[in-house]
C-alpha atoms as a PDB file:
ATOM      1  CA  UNK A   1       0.000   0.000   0.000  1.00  0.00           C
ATOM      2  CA  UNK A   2       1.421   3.783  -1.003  1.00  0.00           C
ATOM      3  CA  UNK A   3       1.956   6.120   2.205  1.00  0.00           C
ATOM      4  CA  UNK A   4      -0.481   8.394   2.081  1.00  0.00           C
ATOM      5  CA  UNK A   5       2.560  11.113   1.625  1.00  0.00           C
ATOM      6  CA  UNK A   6       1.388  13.863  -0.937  1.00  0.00           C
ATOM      7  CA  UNK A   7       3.976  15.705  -3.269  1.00  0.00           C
ATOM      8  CA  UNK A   8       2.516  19.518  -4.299  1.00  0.00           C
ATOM      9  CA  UNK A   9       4.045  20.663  -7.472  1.00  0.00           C
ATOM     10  CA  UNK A  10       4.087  24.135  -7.964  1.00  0.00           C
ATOM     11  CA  UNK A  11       4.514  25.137 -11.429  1.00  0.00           C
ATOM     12  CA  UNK A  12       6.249  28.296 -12.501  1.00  0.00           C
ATOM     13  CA  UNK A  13       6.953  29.447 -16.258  1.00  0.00           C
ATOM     14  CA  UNK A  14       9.901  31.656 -16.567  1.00  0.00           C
ATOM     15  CA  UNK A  15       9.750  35.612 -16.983  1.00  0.00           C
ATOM     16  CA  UNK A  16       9.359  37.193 -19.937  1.00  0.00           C
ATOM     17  CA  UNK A  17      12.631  36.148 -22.402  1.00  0.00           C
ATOM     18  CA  UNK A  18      13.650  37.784 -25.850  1.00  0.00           C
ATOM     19  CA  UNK A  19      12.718  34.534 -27.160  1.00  0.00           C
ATOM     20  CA  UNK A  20       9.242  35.637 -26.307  1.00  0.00           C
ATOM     21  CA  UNK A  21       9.747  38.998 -27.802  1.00  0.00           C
ATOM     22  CA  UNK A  22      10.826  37.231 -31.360  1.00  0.00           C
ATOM     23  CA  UNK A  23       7.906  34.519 -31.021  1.00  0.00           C
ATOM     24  CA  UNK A  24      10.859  32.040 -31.285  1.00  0.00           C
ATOM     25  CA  UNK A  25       9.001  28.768 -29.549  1.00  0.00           C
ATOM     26  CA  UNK A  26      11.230  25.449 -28.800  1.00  0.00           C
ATOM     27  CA  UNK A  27      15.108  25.835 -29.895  1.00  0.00           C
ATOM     28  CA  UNK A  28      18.206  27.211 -27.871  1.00  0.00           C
ATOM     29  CA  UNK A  29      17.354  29.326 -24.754  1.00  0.00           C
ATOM     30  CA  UNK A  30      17.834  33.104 -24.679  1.00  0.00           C
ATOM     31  CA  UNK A  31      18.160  35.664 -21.463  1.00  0.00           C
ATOM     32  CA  UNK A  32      15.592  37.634 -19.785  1.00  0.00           C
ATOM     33  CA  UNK A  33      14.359  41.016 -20.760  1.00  0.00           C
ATOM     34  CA  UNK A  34      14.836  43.726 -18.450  1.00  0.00           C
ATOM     35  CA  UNK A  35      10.963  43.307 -17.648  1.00  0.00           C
ATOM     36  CA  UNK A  36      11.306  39.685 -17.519  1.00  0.00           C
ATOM     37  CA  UNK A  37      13.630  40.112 -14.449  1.00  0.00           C
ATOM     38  CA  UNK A  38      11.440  42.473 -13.028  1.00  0.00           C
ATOM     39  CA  UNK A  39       8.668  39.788 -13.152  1.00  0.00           C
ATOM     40  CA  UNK A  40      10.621  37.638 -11.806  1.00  0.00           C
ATOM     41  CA  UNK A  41      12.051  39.622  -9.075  1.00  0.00           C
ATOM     42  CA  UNK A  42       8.067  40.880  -8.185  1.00  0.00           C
ATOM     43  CA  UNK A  43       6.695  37.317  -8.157  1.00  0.00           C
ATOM     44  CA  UNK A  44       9.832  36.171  -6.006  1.00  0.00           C
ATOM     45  CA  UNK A  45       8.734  38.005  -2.539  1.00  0.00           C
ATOM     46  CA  UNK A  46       4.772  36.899  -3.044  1.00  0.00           C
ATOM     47  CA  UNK A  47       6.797  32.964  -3.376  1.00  0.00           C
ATOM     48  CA  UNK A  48       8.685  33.801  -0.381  1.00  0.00           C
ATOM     49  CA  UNK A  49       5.835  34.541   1.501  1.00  0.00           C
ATOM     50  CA  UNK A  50       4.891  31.218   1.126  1.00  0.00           C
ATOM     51  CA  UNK A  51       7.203  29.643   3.530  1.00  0.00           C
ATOM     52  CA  UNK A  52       9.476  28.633   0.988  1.00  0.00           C
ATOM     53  CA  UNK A  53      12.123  27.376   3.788  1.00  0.00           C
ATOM     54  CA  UNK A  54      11.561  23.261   3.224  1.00  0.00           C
ATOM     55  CA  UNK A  55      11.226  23.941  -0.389  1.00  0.00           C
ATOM     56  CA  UNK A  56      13.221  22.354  -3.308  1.00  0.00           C
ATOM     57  CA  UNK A  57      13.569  24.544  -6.579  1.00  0.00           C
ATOM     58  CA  UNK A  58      14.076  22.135  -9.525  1.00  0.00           C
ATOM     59  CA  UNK A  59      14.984  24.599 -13.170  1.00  0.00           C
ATOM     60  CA  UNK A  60      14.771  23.400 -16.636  1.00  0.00           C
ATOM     61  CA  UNK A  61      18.021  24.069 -18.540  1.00  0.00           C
ATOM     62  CA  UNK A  62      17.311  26.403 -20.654  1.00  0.00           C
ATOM     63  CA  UNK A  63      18.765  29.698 -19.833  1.00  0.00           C
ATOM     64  CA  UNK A  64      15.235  31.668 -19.708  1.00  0.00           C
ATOM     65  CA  UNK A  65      13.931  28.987 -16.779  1.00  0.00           C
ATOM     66  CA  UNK A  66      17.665  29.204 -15.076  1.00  0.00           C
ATOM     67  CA  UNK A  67      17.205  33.238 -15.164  1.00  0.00           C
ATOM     68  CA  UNK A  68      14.137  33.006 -13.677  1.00  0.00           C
ATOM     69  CA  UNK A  69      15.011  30.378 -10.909  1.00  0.00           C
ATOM     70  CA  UNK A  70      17.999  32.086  -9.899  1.00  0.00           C
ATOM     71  CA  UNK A  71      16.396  35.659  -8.960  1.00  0.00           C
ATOM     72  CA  UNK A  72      13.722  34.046  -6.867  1.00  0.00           C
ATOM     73  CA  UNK A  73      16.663  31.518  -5.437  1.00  0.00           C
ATOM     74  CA  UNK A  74      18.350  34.528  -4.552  1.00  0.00           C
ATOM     75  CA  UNK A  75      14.884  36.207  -2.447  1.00  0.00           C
ATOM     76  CA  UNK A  76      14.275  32.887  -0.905  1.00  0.00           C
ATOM     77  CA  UNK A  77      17.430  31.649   0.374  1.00  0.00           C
ATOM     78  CA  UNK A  78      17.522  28.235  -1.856  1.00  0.00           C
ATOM     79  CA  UNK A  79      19.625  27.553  -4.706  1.00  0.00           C
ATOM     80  CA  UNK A  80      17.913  25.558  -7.693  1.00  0.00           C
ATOM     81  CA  UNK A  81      19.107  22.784  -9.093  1.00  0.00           C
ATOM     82  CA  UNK A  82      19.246  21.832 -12.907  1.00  0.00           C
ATOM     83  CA  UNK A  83      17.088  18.975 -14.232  1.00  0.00           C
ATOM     84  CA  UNK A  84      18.219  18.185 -17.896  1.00  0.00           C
ATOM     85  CA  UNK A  85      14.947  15.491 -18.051  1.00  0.00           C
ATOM     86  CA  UNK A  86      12.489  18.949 -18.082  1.00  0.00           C
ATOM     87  CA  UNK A  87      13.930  20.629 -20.759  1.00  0.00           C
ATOM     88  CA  UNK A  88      11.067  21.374 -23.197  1.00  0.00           C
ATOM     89  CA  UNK A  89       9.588  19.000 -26.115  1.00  0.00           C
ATOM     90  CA  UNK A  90      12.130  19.193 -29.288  1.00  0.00           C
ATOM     91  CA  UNK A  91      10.218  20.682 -32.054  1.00  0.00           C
ATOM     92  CA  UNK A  92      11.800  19.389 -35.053  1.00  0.00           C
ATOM     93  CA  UNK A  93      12.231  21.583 -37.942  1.00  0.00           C
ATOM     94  CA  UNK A  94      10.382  24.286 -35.954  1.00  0.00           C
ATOM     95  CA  UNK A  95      12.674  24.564 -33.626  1.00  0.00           C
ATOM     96  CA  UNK A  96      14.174  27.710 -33.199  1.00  0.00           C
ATOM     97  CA  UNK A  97      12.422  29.584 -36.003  1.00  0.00           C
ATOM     98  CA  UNK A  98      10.458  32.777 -35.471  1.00  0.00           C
ATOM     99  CA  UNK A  99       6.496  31.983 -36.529  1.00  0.00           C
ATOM    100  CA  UNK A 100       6.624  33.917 -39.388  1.00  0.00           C
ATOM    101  CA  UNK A 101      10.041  32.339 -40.741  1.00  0.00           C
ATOM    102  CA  UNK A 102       8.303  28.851 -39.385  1.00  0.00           C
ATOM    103  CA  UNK A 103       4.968  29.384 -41.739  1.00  0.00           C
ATOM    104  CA  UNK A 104       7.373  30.361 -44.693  1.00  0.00           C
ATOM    105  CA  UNK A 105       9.648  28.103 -44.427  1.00  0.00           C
ATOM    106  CA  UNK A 106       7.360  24.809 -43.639  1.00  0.00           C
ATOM    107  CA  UNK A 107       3.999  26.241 -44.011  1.00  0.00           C
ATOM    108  CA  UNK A 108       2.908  22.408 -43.542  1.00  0.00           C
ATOM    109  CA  UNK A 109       4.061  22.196 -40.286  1.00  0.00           C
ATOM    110  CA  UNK A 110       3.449  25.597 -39.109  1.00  0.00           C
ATOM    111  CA  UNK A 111      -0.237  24.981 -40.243  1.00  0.00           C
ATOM    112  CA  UNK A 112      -0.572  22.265 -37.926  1.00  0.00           C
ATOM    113  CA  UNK A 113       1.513  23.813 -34.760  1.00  0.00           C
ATOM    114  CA  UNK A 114      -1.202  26.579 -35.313  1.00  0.00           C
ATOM    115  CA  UNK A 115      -3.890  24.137 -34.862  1.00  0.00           C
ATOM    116  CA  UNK A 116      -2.306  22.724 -31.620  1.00  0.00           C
ATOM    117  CA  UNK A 117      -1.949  26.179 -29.964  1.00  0.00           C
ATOM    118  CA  UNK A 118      -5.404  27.237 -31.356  1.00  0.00           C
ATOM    119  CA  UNK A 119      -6.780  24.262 -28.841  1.00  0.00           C
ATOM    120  CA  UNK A 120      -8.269  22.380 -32.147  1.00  0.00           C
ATOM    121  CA  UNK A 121      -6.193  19.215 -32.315  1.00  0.00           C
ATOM    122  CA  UNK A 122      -4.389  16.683 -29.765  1.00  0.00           C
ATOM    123  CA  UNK A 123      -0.619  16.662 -29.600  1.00  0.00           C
ATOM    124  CA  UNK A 124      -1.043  13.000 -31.096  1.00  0.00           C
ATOM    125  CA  UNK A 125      -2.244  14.836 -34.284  1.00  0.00           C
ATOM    126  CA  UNK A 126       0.886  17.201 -34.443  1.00  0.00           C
ATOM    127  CA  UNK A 127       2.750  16.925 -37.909  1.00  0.00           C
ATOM    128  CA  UNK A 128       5.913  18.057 -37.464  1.00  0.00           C
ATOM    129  CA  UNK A 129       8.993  16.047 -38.905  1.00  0.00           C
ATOM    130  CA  UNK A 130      12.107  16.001 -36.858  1.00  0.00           C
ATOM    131  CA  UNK A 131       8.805  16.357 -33.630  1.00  0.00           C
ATOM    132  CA  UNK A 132      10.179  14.749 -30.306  1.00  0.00           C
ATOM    133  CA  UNK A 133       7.617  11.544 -29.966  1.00  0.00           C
ATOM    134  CA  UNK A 134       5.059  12.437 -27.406  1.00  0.00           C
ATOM    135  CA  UNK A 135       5.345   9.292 -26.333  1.00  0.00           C
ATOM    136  CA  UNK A 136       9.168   9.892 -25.214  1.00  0.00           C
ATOM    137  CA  UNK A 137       8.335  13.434 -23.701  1.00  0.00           C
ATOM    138  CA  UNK A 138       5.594  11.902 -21.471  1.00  0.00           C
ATOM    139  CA  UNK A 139       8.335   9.556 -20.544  1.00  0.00           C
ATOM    140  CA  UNK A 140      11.051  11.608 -19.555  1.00  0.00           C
ATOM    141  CA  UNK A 141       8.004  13.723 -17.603  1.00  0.00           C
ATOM    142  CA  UNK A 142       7.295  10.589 -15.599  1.00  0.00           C
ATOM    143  CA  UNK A 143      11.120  10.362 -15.088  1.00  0.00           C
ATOM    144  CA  UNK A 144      11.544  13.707 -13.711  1.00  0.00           C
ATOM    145  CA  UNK A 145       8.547  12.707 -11.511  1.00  0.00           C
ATOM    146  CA  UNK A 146      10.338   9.998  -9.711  1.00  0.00           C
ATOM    147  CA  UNK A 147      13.710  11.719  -8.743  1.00  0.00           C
ATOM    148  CA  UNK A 148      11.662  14.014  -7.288  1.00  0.00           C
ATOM    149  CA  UNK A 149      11.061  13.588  -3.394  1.00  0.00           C
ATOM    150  CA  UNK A 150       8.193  11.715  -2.115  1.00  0.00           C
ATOM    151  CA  UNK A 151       6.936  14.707  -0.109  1.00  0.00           C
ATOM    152  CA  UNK A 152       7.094  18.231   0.059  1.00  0.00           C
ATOM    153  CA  UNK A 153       6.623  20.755  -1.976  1.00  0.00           C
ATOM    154  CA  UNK A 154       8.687  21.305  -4.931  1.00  0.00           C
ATOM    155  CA  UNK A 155       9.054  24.618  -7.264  1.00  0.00           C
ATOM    156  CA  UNK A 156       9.541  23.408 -10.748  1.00  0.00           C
ATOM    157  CA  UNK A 157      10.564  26.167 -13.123  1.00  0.00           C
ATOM    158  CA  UNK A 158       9.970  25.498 -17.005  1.00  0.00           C
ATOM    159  CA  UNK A 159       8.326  26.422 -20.200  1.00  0.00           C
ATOM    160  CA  UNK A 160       4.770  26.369 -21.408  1.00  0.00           C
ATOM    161  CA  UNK A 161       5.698  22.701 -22.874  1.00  0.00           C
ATOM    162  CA  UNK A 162       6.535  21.152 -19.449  1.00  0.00           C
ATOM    163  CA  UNK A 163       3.501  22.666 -17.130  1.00  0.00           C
ATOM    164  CA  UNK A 164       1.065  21.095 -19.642  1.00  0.00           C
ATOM    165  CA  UNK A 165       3.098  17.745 -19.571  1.00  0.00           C
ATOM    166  CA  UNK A 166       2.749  17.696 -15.641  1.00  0.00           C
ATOM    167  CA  UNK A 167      -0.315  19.187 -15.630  1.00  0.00           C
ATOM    168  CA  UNK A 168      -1.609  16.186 -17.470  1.00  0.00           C
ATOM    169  CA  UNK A 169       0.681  14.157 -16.210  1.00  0.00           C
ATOM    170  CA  UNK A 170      -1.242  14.346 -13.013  1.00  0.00           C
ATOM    171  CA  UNK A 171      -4.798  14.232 -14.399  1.00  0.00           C
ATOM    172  CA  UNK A 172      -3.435  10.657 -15.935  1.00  0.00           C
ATOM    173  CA  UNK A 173      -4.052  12.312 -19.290  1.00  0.00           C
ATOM    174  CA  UNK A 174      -1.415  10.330 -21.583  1.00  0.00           C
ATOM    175  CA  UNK A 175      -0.839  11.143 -25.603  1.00  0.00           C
ATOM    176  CA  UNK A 176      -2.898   8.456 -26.619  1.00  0.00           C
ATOM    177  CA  UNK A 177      -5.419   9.674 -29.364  1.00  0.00           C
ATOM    178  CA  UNK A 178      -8.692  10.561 -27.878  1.00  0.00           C
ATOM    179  CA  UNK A 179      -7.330  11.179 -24.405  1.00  0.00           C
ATOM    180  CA  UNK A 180      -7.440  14.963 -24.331  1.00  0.00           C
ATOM    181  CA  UNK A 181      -4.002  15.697 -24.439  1.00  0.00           C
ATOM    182  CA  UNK A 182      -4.235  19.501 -25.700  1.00  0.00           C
ATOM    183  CA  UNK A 183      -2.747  23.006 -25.021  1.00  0.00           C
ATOM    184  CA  UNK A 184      -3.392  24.619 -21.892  1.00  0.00           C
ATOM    185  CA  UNK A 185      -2.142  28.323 -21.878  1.00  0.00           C
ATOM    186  CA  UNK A 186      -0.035  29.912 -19.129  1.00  0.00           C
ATOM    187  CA  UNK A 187       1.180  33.445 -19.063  1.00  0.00           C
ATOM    188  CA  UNK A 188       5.090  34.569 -18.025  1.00  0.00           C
ATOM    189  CA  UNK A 189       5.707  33.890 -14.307  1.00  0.00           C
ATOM    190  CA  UNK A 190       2.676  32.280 -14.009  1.00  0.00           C
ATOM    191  CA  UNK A 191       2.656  29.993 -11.187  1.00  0.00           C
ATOM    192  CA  UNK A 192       0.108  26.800 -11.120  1.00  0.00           C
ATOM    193  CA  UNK A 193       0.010  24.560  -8.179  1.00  0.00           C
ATOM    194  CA  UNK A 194      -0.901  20.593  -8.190  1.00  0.00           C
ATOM    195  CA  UNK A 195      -0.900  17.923  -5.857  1.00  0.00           C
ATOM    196  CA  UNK A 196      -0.633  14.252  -6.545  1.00  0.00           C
ATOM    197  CA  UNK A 197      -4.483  12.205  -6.880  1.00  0.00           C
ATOM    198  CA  UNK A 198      -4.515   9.475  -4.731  1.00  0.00           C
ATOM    199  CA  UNK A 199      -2.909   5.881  -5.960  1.00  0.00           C
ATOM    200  CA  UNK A 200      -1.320   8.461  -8.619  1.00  0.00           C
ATOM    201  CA  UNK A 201       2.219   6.810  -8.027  1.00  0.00           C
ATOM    202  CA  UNK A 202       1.206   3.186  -8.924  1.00  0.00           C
ATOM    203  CA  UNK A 203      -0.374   4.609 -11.959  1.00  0.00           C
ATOM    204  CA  UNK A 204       2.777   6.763 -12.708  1.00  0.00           C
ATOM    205  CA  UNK A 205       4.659   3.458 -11.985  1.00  0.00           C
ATOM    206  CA  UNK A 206       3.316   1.362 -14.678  1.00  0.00           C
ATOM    207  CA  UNK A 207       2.526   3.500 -17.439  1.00  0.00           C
ATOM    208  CA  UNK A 208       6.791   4.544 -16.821  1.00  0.00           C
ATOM    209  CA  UNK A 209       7.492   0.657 -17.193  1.00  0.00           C
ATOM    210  CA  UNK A 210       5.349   0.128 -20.239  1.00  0.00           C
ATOM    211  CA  UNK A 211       7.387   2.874 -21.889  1.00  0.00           C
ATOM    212  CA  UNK A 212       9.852   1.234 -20.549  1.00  0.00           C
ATOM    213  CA  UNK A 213      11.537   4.632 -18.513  1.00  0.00           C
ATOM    214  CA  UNK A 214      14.083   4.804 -16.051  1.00  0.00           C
ATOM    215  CA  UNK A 215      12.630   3.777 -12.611  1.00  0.00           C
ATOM    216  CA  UNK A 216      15.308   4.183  -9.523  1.00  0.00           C
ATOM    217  CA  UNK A 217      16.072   1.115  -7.510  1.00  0.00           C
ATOM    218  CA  UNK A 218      13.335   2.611  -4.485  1.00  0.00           C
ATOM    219  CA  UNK A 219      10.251   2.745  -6.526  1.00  0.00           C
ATOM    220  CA  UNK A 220      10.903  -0.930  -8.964  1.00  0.00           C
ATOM    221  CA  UNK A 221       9.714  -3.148  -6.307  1.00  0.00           C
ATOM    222  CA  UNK A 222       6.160  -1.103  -5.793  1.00  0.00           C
ATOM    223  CA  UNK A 223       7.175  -0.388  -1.976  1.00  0.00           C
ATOM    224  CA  UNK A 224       8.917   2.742  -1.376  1.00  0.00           C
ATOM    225  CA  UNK A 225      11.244   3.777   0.832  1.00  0.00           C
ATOM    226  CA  UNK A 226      10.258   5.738   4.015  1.00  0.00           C
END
């Protein structure tokens, strides 16, 4: 039987980055903007009132998410620490193009990112050659998940691709067609706060071994360590 021990994930995607300003999505990271810091810099004393002490920050790598970690690390007290497993979902031959280079250049592809960020199709229905399988981003997701701690609460600090993985991650929403694995939209520095469902870790647990992801050595046997 699972100990009733609940993890609260509190999502947080960076500050506003000159990526943002080119509408360059996916790709290499870029820096804040001078707002962006200011966002992040505002948002970090409302986090600190929290009662952040107990807390562990976990950052994408991208620079953006770093940026944004590091001035509310620096408010708080706690350093983050880089996760390379939530870096955001590769998008192929999109990657790294502006949205108006994008819909020149592969107008195919474009068409159907469009579609995705409109709400109108699943992220099973994405066209995109060169597209990270869902399949595999959902799996590193569920990876992430488990080197997490089993309790607490944990500050997780990412782009717009990664809160809707864990978002669905934790409504047990997979990528399988007809499962309702669509867009959510989140703003800069907006911060969105979920807790694990209960019996969520055995169902984590096996959908992680049927893609067959990297479990540690505490959670293969079912019974977890205290």
């Amino acid at each position: 039987m699972e100990a009733r021990v609940v993890l609260s994930l509190h999502l947080v995607r960076h500050a506003e980055s000159e990526k943002n300003l080119a509408n360059i999505p996916g790709g290499r990271g870029a820096g804040l903007t001078v707002r962006g810091r200011m966002q992040a810099a505002q948002i970090a004393e409302r986090i600190k009132s929290f009662g952040t002490v107990d807390w562990l920050l976990l950052t994408a790598p991208s620079l953006q998410t770093f940026e944004t970690a590091e001035i509310i690390g620096a408010v708080t007290g706690l350093s983050p620490i880089v996760e390379p497993l939530l870096r955001g979902i590769d998008l192929g031959e999109l990657a790294g193009l502006p949205i108006e280079h994008a819909e020149f250049r592969f107008p195919a592809s474009a068409a159907s990112m469009q579609l995705w960020r409109d709400g109108n199709i699943e992220i099973s229905d994405l066209k995109i050659p060169g597209l990270e399988s869902p399949w595999a981003f959902y799996r590193r997701g569920l990876e992430a998940y488990f080197r997490m701690p089993r309790k607490g609460d944990v500050m997780l600090f990412c782009n717009t691709s990664v809160m809707i993985l864990f978002v669905h991650i934790f409504n047990r929403v997979t990528p399988r067609s007809g499962d309702g694995y669509k867009v959510i939209q989140f703003d800069n520095i907006e911060i969105y706060t979920i807790s694990e469902p209960t019996h969520f870790r055995s169902w984590a647990r096996k959908v992680l071994r049927k893609l067959g992801g990297d479990l540690p050595q505490q959670f293969a046997s079912g019974r977890e360590l205290p």
